[in-house]
N, C-alpha and C. Protein backbone atom coordinates (compact mmCIF):
# COMPACT_ATOMS: atom_id res chain seq x y z
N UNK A 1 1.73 -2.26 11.43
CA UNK A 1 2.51 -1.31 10.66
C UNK A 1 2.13 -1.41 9.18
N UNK A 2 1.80 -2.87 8.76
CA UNK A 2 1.44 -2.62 7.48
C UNK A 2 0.53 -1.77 7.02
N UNK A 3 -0.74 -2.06 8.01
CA UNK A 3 -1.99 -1.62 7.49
C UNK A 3 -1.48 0.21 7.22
N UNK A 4 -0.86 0.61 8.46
CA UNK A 4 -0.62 2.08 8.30
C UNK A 4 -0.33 2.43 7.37
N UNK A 5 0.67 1.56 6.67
CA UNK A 5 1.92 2.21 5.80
C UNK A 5 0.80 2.38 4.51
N UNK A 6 0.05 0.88 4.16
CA UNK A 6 -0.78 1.22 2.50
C UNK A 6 -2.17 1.60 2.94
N UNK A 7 -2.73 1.99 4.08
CA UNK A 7 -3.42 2.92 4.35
C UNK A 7 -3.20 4.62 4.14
N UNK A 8 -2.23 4.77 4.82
CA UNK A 8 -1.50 6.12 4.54
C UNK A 8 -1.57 6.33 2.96
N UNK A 9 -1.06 5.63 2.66
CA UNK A 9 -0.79 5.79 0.93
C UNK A 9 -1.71 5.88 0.19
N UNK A 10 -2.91 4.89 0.28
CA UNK A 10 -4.24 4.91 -0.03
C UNK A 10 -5.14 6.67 0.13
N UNK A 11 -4.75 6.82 1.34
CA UNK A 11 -5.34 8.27 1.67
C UNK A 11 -4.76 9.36 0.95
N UNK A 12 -3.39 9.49 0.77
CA UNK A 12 -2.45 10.39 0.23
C UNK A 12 -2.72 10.33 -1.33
N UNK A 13 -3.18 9.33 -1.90
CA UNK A 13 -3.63 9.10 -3.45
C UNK A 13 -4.76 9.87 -3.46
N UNK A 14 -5.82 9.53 -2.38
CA UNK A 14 -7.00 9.66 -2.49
C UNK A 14 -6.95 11.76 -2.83
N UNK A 15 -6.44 11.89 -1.54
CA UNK A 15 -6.18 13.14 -1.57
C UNK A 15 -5.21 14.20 -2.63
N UNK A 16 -4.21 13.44 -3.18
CA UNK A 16 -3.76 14.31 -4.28
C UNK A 16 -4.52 14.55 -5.48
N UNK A 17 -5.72 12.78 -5.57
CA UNK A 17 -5.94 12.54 -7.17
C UNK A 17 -7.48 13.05 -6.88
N UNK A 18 -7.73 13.69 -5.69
CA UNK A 18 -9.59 14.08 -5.82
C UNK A 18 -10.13 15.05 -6.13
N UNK A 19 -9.34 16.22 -6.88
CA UNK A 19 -9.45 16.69 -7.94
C UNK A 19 -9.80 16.10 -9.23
N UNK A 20 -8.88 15.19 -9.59
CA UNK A 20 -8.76 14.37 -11.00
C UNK A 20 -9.89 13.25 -10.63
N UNK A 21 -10.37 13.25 -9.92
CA UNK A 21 -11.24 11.48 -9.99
C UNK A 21 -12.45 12.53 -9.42
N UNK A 22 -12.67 13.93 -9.02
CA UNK A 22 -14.06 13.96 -8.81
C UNK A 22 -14.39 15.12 -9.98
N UNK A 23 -13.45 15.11 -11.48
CA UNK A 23 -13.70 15.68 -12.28
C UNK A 23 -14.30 14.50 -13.12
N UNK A 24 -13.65 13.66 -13.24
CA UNK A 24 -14.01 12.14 -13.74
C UNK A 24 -15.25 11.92 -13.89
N UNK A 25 -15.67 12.10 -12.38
CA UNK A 25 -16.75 11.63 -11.92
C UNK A 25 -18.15 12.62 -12.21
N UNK A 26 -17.93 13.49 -12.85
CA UNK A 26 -18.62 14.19 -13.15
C UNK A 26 -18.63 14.33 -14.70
N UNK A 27 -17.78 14.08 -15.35
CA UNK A 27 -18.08 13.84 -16.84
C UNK A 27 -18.46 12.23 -17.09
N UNK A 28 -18.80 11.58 -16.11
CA UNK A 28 -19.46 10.42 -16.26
C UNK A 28 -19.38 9.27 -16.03
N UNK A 29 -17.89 9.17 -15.67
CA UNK A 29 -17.46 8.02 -15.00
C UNK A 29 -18.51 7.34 -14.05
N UNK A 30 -18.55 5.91 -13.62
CA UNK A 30 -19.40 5.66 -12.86
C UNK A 30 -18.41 5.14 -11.75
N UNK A 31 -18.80 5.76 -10.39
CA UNK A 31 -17.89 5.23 -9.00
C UNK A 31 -16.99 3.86 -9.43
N UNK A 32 -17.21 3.08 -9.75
CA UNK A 32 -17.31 1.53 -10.20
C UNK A 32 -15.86 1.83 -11.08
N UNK A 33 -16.19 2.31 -11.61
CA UNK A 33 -14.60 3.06 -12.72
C UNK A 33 -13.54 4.01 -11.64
N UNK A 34 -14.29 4.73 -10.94
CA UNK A 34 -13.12 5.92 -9.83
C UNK A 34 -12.73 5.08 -9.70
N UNK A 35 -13.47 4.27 -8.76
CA UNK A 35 -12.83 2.98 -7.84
C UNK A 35 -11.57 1.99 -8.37
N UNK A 36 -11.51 1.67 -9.98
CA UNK A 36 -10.98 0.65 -10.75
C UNK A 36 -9.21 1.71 -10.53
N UNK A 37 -9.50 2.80 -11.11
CA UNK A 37 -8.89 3.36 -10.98
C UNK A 37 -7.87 3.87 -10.10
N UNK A 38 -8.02 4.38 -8.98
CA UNK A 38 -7.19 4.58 -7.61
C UNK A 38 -6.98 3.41 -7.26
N UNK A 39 -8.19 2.35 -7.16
CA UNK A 39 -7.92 1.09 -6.10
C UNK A 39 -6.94 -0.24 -7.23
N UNK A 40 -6.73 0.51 -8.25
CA UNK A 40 -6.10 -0.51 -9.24
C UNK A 40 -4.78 -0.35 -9.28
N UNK A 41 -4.41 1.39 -9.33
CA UNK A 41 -3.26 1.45 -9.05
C UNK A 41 -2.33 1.29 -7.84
N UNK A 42 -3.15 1.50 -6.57
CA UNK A 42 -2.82 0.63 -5.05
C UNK A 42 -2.70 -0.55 -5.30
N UNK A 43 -3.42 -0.85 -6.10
CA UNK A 43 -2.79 -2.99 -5.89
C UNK A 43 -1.63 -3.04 -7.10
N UNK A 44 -1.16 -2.61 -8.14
CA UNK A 44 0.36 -2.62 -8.57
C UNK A 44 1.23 -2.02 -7.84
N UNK A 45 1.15 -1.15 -7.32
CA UNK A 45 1.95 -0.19 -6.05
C UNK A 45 2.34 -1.96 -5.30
N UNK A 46 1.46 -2.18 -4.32
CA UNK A 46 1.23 -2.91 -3.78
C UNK A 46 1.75 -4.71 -4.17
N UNK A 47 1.94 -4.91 -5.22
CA UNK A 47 2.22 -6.15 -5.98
C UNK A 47 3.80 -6.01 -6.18
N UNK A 48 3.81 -5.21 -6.94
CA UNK A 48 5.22 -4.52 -7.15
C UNK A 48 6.01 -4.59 -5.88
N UNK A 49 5.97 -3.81 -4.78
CA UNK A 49 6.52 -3.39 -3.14
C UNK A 49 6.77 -4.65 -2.94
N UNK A 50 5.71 -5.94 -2.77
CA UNK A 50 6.21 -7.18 -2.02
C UNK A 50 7.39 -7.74 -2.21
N UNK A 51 7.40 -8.13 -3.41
CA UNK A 51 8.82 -8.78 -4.00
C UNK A 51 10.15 -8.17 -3.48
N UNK A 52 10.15 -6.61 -4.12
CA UNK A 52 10.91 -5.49 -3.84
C UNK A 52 10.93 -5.42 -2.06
N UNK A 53 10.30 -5.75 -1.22
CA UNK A 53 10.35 -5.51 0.32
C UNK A 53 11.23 -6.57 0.53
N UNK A 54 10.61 -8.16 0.23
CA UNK A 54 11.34 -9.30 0.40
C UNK A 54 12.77 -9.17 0.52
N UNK A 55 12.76 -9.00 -0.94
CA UNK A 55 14.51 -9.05 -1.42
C UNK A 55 15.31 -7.93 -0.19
N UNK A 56 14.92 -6.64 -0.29
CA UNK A 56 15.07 -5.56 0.49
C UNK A 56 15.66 -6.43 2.20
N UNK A 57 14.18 -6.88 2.29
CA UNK A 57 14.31 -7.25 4.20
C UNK A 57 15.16 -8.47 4.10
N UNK A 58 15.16 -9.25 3.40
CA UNK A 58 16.09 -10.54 3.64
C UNK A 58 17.61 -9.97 3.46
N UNK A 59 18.18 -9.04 2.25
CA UNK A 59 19.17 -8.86 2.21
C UNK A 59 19.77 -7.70 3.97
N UNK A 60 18.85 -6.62 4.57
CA UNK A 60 18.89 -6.31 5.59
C UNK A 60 19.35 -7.08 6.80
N UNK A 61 18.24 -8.34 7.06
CA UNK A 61 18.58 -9.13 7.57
C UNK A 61 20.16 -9.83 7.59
N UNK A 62 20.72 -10.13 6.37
CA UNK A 62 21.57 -10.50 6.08
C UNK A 62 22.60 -9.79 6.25
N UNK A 63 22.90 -8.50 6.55
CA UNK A 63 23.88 -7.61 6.68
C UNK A 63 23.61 -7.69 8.24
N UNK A 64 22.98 -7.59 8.95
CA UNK A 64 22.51 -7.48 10.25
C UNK A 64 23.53 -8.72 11.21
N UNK A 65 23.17 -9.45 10.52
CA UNK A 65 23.75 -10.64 11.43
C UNK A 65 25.54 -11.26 10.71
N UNK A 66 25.55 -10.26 9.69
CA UNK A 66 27.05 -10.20 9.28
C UNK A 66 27.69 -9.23 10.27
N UNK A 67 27.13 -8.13 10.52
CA UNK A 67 27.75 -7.48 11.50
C UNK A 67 27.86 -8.06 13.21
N UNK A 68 26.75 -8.76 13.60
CA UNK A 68 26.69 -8.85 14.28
C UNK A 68 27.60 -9.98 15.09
N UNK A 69 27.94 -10.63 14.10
CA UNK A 69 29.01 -12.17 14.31
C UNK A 69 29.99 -11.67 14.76
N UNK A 70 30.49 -12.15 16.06
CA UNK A 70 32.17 -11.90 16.62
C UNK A 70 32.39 -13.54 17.25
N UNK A 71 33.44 -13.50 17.48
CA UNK A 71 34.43 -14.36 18.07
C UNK A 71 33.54 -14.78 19.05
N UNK A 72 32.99 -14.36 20.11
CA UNK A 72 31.81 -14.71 21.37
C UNK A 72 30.78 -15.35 20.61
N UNK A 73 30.00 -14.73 19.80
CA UNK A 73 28.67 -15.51 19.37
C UNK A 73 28.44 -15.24 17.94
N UNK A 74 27.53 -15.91 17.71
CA UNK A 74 27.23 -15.91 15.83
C UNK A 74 25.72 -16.07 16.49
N UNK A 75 24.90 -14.91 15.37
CA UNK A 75 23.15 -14.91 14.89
C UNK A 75 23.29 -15.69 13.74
N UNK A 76 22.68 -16.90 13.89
CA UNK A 76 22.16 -17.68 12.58
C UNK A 76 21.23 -17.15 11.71
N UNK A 77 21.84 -17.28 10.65
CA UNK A 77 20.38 -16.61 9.36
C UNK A 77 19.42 -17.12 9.07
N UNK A 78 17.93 -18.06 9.71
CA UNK A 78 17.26 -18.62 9.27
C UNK A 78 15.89 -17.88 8.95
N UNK A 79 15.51 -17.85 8.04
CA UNK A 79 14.27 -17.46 7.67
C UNK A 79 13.24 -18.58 7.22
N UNK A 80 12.11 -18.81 7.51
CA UNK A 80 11.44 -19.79 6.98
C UNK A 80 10.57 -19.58 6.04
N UNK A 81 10.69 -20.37 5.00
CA UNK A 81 9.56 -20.21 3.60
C UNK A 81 8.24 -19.68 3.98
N UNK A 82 7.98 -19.93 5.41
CA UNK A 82 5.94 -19.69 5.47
C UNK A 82 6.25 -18.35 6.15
N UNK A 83 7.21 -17.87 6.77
CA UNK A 83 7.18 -16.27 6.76
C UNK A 83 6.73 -15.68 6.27
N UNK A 84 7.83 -15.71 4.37
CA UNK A 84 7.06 -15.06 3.83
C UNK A 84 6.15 -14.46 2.88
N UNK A 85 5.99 -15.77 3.01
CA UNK A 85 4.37 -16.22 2.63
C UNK A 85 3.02 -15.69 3.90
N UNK A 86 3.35 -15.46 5.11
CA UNK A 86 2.84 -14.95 6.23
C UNK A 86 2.81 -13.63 6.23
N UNK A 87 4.25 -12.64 5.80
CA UNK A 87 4.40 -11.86 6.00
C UNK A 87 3.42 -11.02 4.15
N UNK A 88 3.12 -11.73 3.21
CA UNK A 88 2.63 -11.40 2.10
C UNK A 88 1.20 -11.33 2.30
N UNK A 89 0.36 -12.41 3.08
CA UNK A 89 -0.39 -12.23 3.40
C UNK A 89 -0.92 -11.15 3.77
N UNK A 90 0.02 -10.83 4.93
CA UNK A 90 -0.55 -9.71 5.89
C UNK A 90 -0.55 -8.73 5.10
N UNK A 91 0.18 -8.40 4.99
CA UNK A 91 -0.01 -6.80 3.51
C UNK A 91 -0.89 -6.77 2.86
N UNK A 92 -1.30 -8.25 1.76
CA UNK A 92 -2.55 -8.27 1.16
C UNK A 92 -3.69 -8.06 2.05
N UNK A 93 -4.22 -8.41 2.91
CA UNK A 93 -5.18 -8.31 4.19
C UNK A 93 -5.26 -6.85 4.27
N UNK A 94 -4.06 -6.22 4.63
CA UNK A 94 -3.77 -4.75 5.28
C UNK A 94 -4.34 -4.27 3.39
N UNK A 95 -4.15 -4.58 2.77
CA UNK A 95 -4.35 -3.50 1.36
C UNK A 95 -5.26 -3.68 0.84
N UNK A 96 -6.47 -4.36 1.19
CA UNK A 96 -7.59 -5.12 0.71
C UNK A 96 -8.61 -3.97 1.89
N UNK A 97 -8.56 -4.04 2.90
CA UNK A 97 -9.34 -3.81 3.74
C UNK A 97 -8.49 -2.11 3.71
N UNK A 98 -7.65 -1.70 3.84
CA UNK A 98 -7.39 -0.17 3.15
C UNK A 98 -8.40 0.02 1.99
N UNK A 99 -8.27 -0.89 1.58
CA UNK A 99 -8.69 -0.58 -0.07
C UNK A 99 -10.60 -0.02 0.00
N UNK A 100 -11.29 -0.75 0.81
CA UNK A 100 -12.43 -0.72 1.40
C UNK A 100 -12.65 0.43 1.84
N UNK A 101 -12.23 0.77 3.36
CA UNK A 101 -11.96 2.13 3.81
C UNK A 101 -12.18 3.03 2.80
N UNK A 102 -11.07 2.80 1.86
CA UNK A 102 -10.65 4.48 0.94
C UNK A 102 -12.16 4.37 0.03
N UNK A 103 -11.92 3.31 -0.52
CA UNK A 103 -13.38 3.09 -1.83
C UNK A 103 -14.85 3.52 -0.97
N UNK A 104 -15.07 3.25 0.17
CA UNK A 104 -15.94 4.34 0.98
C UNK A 104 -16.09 5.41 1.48
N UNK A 105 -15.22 6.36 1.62
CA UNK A 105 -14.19 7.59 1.29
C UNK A 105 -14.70 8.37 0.02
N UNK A 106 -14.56 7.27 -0.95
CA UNK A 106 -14.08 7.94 -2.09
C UNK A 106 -15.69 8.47 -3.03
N UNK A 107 -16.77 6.98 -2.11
CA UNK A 107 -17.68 6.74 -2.79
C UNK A 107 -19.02 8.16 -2.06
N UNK A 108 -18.09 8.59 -0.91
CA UNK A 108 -18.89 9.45 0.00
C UNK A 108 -18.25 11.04 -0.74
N UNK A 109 -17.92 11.47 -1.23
CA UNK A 109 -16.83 12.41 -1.99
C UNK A 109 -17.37 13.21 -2.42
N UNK A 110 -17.36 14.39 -1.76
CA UNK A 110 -18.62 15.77 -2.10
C UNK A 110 -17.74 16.09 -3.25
N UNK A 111 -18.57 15.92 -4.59
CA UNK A 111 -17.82 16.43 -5.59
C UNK A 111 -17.63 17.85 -6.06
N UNK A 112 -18.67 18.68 -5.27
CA UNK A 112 -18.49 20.31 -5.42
C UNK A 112 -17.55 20.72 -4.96
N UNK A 113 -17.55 20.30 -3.50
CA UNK A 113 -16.85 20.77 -2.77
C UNK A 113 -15.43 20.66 -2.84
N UNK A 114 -14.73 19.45 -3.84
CA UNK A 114 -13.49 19.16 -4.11
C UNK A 114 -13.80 19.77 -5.45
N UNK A 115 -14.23 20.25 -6.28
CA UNK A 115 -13.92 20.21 -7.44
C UNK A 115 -13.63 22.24 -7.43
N UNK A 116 -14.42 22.85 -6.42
CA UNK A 116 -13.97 24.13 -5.66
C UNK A 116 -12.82 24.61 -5.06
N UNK A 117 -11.99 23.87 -4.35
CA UNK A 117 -11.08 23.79 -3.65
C UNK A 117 -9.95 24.34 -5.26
N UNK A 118 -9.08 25.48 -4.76
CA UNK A 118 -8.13 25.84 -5.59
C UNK A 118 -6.45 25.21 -4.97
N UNK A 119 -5.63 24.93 -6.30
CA UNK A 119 -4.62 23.93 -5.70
C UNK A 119 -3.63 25.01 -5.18
């Protein structure tokens, strides 16, 4: 699911901003710069989200098993430190190798042909 989610996103950038990055790219930018660019702002997107997911899914979690407690049984709240640290990983992995994908995408990018296209 990760990979989808900052894959998707990766593509959806690619596609709103390839107008703007294959005008770029034609007043001189060198790929090396497109690239810094889209794939720079995916990794603050991306840096930013983790923390913000954490807090997000642990407090989720935490409502989850508040509801879920009755008189019959109680869900214990344990989460373990290498989660998520596991679970950070994986995103980085998933947004690294998105990141690849799109930057080959981006680096293949008929610039006529997008710079033709009326919005």
């Amino acid at each position: 699911i990760a990979f989808g989610v900052v894959y998707n996103t990766a593509r959806i950038a690619l596609s709103e901003r390839g107008r703007e990055l294959a005008s770029l790219r034609v007043l001189g930018l060198t790929r090396r710069e497109i690239s810094f660019i889209l794939l720079g702002e995916l990794a603050v997107l991306t840096l930013f989200a983790l923390p913000l997911g954490i807090a997000m899914g642990w407090l989720l979690v935490k409502i989850v098993c508040m509801f879920l407690d009755t008189e019959m049984y109680r869900i214990p709240f344990i989460v373990a430190p290498a989660t998520y640290g596991f679970s950070m990983l994986v995103v980085i992995i998933a947004a690294i190798v998105s990141g690849l994908i799109v930057r080959r995408r981006l680096d293949h990018l008929d610039l006529i042909a997008v710079l033709k296209t009326r919005e």
